[in-house]
N, C-alpha and C. Protein backbone atom coordinates (compact mmCIF):
# COMPACT_ATOMS: atom_id res chain seq x y z
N UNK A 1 20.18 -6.13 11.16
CA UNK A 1 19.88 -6.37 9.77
C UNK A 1 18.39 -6.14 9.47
N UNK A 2 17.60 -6.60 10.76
CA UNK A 2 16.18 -6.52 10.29
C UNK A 2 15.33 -4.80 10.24
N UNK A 3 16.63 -4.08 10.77
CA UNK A 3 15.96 -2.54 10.98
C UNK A 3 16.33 -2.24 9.53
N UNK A 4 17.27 -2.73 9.23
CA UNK A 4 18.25 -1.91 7.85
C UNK A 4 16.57 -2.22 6.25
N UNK A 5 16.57 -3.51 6.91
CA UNK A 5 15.53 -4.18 5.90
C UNK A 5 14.19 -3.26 5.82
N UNK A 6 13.79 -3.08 7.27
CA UNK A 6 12.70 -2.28 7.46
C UNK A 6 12.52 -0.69 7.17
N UNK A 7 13.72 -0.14 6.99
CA UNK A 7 14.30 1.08 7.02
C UNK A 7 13.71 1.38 5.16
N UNK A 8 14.87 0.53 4.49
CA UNK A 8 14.47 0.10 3.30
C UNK A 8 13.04 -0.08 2.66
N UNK A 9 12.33 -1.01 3.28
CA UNK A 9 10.89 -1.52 2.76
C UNK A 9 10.03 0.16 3.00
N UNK A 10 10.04 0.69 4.16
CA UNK A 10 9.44 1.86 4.53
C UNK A 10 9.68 3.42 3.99
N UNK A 11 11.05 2.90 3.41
CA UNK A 11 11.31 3.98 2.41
C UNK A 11 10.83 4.03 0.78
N UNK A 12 10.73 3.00 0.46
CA UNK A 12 10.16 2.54 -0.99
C UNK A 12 8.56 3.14 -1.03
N UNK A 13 7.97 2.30 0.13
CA UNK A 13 6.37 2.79 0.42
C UNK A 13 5.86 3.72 0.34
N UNK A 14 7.22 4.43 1.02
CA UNK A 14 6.27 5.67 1.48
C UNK A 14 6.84 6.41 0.34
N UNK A 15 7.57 6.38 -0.93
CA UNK A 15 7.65 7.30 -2.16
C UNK A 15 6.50 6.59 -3.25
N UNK A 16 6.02 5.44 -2.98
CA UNK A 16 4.51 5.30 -3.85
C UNK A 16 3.68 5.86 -3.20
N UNK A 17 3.55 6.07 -2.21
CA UNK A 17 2.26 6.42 -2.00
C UNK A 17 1.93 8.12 -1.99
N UNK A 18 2.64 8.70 -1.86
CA UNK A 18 2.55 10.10 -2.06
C UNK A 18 2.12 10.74 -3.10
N UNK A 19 2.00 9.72 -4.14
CA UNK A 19 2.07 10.00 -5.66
C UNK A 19 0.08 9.92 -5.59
N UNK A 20 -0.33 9.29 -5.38
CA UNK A 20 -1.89 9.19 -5.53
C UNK A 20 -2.52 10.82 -4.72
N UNK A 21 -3.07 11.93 -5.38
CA UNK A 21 -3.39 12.88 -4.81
C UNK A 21 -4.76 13.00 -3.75
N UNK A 22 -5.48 11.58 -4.27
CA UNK A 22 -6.64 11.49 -3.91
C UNK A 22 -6.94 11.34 -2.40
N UNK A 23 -5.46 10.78 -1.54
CA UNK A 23 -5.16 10.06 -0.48
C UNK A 23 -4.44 11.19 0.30
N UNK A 24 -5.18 11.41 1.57
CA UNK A 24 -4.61 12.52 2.40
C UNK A 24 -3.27 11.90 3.00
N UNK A 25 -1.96 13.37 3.66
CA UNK A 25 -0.53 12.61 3.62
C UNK A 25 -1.11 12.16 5.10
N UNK A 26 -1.93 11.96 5.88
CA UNK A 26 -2.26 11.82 6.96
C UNK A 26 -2.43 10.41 6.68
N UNK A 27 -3.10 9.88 5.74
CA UNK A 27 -3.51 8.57 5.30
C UNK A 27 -2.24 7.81 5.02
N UNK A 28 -1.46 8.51 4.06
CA UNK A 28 -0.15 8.18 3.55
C UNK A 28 0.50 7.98 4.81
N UNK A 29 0.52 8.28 5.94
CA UNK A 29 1.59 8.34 7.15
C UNK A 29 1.35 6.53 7.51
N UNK A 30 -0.22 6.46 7.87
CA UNK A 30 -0.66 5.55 8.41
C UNK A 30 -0.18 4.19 7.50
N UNK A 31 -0.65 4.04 6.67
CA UNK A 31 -0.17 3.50 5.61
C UNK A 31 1.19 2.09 6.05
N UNK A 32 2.42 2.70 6.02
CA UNK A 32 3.53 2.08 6.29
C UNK A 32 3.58 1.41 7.70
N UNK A 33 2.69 2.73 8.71
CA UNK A 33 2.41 1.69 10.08
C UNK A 33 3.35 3.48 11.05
N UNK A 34 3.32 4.34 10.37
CA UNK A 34 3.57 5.78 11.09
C UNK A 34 1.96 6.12 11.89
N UNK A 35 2.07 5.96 13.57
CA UNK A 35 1.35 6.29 13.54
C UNK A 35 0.67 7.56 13.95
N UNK A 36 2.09 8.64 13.82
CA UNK A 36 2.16 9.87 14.27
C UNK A 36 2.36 10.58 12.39
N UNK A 37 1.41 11.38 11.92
CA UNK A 37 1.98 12.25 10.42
C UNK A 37 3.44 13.01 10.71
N UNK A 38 3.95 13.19 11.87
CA UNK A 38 4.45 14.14 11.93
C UNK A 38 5.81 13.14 12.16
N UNK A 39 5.96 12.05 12.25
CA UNK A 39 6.80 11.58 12.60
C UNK A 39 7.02 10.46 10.79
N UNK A 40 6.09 10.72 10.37
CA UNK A 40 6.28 10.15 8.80
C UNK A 40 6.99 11.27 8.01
N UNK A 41 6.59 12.56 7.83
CA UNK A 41 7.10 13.36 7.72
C UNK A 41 8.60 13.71 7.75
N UNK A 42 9.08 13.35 9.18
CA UNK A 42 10.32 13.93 9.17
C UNK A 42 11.31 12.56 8.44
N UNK A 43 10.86 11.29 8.65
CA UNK A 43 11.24 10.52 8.26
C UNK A 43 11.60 10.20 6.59
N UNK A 44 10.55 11.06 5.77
CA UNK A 44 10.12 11.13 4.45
C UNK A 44 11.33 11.81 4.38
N UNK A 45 11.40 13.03 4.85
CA UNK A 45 12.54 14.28 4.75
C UNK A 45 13.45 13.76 4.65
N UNK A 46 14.20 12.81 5.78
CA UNK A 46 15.16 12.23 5.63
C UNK A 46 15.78 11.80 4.47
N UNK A 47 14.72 10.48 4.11
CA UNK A 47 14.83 9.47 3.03
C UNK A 47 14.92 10.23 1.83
N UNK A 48 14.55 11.39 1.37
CA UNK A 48 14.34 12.41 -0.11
C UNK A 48 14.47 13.45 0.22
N UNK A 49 14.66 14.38 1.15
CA UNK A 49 15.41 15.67 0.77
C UNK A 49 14.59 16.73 1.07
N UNK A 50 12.99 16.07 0.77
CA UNK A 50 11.32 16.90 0.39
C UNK A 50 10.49 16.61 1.39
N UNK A 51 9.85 17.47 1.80
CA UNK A 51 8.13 16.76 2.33
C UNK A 51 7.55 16.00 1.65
N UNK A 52 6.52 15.00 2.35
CA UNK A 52 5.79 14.68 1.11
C UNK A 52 4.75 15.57 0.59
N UNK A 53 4.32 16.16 0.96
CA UNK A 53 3.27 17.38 0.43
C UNK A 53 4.19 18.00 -0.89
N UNK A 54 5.54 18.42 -0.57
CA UNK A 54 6.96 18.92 -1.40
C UNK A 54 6.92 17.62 -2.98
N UNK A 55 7.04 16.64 -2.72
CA UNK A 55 6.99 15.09 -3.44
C UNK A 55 6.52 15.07 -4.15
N UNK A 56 5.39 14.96 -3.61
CA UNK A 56 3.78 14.79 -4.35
C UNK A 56 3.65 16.15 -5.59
N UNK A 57 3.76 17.12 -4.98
CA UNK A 57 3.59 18.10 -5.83
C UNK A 57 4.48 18.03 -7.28
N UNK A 58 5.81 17.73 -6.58
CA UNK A 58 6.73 17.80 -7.68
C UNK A 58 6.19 16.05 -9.18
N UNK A 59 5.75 15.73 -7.96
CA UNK A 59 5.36 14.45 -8.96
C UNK A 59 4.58 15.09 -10.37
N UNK A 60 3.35 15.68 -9.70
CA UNK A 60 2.25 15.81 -10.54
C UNK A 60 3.21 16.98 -11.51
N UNK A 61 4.12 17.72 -11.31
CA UNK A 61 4.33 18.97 -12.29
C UNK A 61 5.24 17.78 -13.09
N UNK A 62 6.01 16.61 -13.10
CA UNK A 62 6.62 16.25 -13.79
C UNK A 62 5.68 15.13 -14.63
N UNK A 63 4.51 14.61 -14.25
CA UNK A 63 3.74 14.10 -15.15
C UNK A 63 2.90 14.72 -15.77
N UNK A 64 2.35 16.30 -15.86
CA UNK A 64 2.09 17.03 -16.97
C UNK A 64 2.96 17.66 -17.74
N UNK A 65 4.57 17.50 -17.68
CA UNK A 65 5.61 17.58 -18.54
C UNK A 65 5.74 16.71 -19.69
């Protein structure tokens, strides 16, 4: 139960934080407690479909819409 919880909490996180451009995704990895980018990454993929580099981008084209 407590992975399912954690699974959860780490998935929420890590779709706010991608959104701030100012913050490298290297930073963003660390963040949740990833302490490999590359292993936040595939994890991100999982959870949304996208990279976060992929995310992020799409963020910013839908808030100058």
């Amino acid at each position: 139960m407590a992975v399912i919880w954690r699974d959860a909490f780490l998935k929420g996180r890590a779709a706010e934080l991608p959104a701030n451009d100012r913050v490298m995704i290297k930073e963003v990895a660390a963040a949740p407690g990833f302490t490999n980018p590359a292993n936040f990454g595939n994890a991100f993929k999982r959870w949304y479909g996208v990279s976060p580099g992929r995310f992020r981008a799409g963020r910013a084209i839908s808030a100058r819409e």
